[in-house]
C-alpha atoms as a PDB file:
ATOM      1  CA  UNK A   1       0.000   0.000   0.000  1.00  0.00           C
ATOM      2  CA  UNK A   2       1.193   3.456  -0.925  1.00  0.00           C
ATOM      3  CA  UNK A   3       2.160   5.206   2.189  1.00  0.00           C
ATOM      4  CA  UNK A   4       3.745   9.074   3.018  1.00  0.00           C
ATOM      5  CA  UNK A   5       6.004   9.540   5.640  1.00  0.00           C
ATOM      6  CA  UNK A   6       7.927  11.974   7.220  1.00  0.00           C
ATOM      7  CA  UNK A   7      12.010  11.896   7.827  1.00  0.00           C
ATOM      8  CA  UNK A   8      14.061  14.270   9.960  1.00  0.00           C
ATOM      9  CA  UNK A   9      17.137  14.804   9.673  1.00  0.00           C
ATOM     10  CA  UNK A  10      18.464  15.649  12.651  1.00  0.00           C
ATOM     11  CA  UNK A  11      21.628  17.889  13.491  1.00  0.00           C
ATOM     12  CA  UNK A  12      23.961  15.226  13.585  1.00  0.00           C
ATOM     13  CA  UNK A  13      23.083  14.498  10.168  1.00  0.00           C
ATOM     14  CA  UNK A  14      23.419  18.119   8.836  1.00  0.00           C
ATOM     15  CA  UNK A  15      26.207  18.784  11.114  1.00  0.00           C
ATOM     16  CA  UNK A  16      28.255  15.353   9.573  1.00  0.00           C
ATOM     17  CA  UNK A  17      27.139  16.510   6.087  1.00  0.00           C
ATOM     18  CA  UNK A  18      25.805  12.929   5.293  1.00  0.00           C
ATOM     19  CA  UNK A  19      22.249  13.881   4.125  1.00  0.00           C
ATOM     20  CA  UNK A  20      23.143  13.587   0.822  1.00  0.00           C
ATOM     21  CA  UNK A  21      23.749  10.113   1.452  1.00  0.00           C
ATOM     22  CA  UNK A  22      21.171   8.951   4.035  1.00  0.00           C
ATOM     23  CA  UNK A  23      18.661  10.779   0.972  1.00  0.00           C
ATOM     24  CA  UNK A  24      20.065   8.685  -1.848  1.00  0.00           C
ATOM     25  CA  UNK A  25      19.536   5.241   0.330  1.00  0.00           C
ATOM     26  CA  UNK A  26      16.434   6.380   0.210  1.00  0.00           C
ATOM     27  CA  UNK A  27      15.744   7.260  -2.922  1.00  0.00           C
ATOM     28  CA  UNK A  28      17.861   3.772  -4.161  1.00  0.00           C
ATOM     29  CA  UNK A  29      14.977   1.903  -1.972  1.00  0.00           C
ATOM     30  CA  UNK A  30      12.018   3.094  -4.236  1.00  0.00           C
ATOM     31  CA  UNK A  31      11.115   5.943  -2.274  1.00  0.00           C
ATOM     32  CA  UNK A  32       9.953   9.218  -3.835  1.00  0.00           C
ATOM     33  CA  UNK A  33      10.463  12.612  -2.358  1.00  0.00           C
ATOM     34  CA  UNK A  34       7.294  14.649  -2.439  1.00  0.00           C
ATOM     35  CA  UNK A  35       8.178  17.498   0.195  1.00  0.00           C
ATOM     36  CA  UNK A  36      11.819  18.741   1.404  1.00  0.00           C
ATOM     37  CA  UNK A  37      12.570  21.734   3.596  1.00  0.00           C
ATOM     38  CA  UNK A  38      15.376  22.951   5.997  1.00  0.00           C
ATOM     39  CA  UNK A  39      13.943  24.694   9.039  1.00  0.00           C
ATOM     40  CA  UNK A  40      14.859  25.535  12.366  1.00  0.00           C
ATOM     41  CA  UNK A  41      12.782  23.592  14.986  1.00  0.00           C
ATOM     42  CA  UNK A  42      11.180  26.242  17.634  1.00  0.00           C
ATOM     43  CA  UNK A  43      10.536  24.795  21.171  1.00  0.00           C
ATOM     44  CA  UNK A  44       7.197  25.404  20.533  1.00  0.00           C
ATOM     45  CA  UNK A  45       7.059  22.828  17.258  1.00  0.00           C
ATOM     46  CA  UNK A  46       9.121  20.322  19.049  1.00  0.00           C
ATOM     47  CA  UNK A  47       6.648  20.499  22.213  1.00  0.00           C
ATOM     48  CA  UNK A  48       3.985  19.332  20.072  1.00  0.00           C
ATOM     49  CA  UNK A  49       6.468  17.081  18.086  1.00  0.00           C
ATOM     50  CA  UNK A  50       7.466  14.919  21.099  1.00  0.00           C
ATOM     51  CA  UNK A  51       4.239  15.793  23.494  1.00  0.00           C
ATOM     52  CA  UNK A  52       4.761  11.873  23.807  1.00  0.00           C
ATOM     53  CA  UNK A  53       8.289  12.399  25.733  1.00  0.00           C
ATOM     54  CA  UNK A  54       8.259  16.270  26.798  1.00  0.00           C
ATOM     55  CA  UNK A  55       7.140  15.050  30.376  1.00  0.00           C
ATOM     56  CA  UNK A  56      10.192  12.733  30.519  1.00  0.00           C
ATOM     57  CA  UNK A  57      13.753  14.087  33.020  1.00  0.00           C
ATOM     58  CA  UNK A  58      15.550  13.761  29.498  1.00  0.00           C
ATOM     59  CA  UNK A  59      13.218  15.836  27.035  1.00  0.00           C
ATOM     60  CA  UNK A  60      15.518  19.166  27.473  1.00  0.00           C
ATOM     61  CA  UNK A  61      17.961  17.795  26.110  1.00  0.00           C
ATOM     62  CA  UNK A  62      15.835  16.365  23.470  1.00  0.00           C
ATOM     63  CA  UNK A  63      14.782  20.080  22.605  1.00  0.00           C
ATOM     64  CA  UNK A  64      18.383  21.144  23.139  1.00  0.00           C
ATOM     65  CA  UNK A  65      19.811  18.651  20.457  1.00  0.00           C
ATOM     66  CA  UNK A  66      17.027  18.785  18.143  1.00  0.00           C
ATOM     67  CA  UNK A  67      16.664  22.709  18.782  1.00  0.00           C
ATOM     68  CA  UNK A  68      20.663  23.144  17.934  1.00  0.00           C
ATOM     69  CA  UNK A  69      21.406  22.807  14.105  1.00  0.00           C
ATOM     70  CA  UNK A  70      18.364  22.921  11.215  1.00  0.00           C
ATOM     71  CA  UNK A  71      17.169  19.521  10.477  1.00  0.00           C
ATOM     72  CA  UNK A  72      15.965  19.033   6.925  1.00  0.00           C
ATOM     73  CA  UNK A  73      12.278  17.345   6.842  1.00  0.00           C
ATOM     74  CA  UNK A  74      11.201  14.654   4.496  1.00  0.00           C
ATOM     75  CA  UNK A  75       8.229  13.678   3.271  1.00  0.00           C
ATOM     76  CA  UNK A  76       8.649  10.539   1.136  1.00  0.00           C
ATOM     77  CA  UNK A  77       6.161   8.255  -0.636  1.00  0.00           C
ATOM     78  CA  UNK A  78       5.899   4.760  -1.307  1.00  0.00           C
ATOM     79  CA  UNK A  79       4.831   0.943  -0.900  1.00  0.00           C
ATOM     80  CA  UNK A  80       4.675   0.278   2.527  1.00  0.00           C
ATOM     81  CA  UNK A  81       7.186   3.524   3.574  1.00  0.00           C
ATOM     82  CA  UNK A  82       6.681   3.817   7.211  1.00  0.00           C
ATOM     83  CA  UNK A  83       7.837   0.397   7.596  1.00  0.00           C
ATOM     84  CA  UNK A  84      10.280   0.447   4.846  1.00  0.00           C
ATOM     85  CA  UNK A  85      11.811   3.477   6.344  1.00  0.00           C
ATOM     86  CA  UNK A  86      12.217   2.247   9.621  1.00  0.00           C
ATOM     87  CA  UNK A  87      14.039  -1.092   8.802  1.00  0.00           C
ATOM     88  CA  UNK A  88      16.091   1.357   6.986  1.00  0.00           C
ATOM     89  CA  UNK A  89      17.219   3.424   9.688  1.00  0.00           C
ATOM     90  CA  UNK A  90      17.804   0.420  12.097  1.00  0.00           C
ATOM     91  CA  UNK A  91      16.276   0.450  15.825  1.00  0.00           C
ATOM     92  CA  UNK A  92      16.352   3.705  17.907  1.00  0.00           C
ATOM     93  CA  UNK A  93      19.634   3.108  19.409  1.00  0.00           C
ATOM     94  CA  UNK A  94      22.105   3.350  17.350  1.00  0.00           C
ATOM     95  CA  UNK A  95      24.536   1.069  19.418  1.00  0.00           C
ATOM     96  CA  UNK A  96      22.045  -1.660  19.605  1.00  0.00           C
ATOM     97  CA  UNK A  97      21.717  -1.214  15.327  1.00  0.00           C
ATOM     98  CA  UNK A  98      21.617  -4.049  12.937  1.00  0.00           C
ATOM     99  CA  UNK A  99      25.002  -3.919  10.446  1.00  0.00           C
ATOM    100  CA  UNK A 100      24.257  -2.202   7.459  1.00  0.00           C
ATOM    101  CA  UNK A 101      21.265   0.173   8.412  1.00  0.00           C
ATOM    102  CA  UNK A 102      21.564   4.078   8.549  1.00  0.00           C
ATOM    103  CA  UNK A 103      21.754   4.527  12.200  1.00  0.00           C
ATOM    104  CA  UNK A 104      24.538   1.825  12.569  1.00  0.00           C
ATOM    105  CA  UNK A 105      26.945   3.316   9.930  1.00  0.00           C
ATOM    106  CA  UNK A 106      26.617   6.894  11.308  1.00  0.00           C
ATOM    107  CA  UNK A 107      24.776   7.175  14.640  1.00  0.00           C
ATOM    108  CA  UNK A 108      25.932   7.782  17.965  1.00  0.00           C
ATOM    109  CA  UNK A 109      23.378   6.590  20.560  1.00  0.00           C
ATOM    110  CA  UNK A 110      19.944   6.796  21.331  1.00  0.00           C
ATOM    111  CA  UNK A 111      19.369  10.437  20.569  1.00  0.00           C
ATOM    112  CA  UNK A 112      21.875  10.966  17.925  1.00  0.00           C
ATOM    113  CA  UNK A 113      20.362   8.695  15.362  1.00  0.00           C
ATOM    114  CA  UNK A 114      20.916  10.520  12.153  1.00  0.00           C
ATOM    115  CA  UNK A 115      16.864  10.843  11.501  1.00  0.00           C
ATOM    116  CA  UNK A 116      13.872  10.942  13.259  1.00  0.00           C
ATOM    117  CA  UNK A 117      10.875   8.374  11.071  1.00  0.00           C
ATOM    118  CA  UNK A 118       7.095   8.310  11.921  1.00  0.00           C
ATOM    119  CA  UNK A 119       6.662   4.978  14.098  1.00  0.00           C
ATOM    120  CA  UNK A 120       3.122   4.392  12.024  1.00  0.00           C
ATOM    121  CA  UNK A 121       0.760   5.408   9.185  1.00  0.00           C
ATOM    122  CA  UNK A 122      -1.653   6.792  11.373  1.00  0.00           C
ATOM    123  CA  UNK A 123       1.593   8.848  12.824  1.00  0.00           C
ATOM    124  CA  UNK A 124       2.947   9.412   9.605  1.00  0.00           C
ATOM    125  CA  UNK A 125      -0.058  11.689   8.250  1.00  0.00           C
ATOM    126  CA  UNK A 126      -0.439  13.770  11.773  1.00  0.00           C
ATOM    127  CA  UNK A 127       3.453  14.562  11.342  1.00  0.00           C
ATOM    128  CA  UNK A 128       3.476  15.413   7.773  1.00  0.00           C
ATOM    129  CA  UNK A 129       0.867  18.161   8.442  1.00  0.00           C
ATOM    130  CA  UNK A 130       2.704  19.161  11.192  1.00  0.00           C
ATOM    131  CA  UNK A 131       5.783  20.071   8.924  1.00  0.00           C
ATOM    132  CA  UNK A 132       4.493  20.320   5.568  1.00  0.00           C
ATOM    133  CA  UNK A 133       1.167  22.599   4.029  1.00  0.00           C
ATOM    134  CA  UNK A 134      -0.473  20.371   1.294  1.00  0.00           C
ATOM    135  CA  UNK A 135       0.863  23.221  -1.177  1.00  0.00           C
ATOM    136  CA  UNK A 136       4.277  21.715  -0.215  1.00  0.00           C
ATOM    137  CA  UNK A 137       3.795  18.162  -1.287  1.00  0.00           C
ATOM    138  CA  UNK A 138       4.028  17.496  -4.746  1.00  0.00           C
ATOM    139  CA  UNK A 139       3.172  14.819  -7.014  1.00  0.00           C
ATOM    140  CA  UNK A 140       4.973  14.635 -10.424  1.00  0.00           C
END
């Protein structure tokens, strides 16, 4: 089933200038872009971004990381992308990371994973209206 979902990549990814790559693996998977932006996440945005963790001891420095560089958000289409996406990128952890997924070859840890990916479909849509206006997605 033809799915959208949304990629972030996060400071560590900008800041290691590997986007480029992390994009092509992507786009080598069968994925098609159909929204890309760089913006600078506001405390505000990433409140409602991680409402699920922003009561948790660790979230400031969440919102500090995520807060520090501009991330460049993703929308990408395709069969079955949410789950596509995430066997991509490898489990959260980036230590704990099968060989030969995304977060293995250039995370760090648990927070500096290269990218953040919606967890499910249902996610998927809420987040890509959170980043991207339907004027931003194209089809082509």
């Amino acid at each position: 089933m033809t799915q959208r979902t949304l990629i972030l990549l996060k400071p560590d990814a900008v800041s290691q200038k590997i986007c480029g790559k992390v994009i092509s693996r992507f786009e080598e998977a069968g994925l098609t872009i159909r929204g890309m932006k760089m913006i600078h996440l506001k405390p505000e945005l990433l409140r409602e971004h991680y409402a699920h963790i922003a009561d948790k001891p660790f979230y400031p420095d969440v919102e500090a990381f995520m807060g520090s560089v501009p991330v460049i958000a993703i929308v990408l289409e395709g069969d079955d992308a949410v789950a596509k996406v995430r066997d991509m990128l490898g489990v959260t952890d980036s230590r704990k990371a099968a060989p030969g997924t995304i977060r293995a070859q250039y995370g760090k840890d648990q927070m500096v994973n290269v990218a953040h990916a919606s967890d499910s479909p249902e996610a998927a849509e809420k987040e890509v209206r959170r980043f991207f206006a339907e004027s931003e997605l194209y089809s082509y």
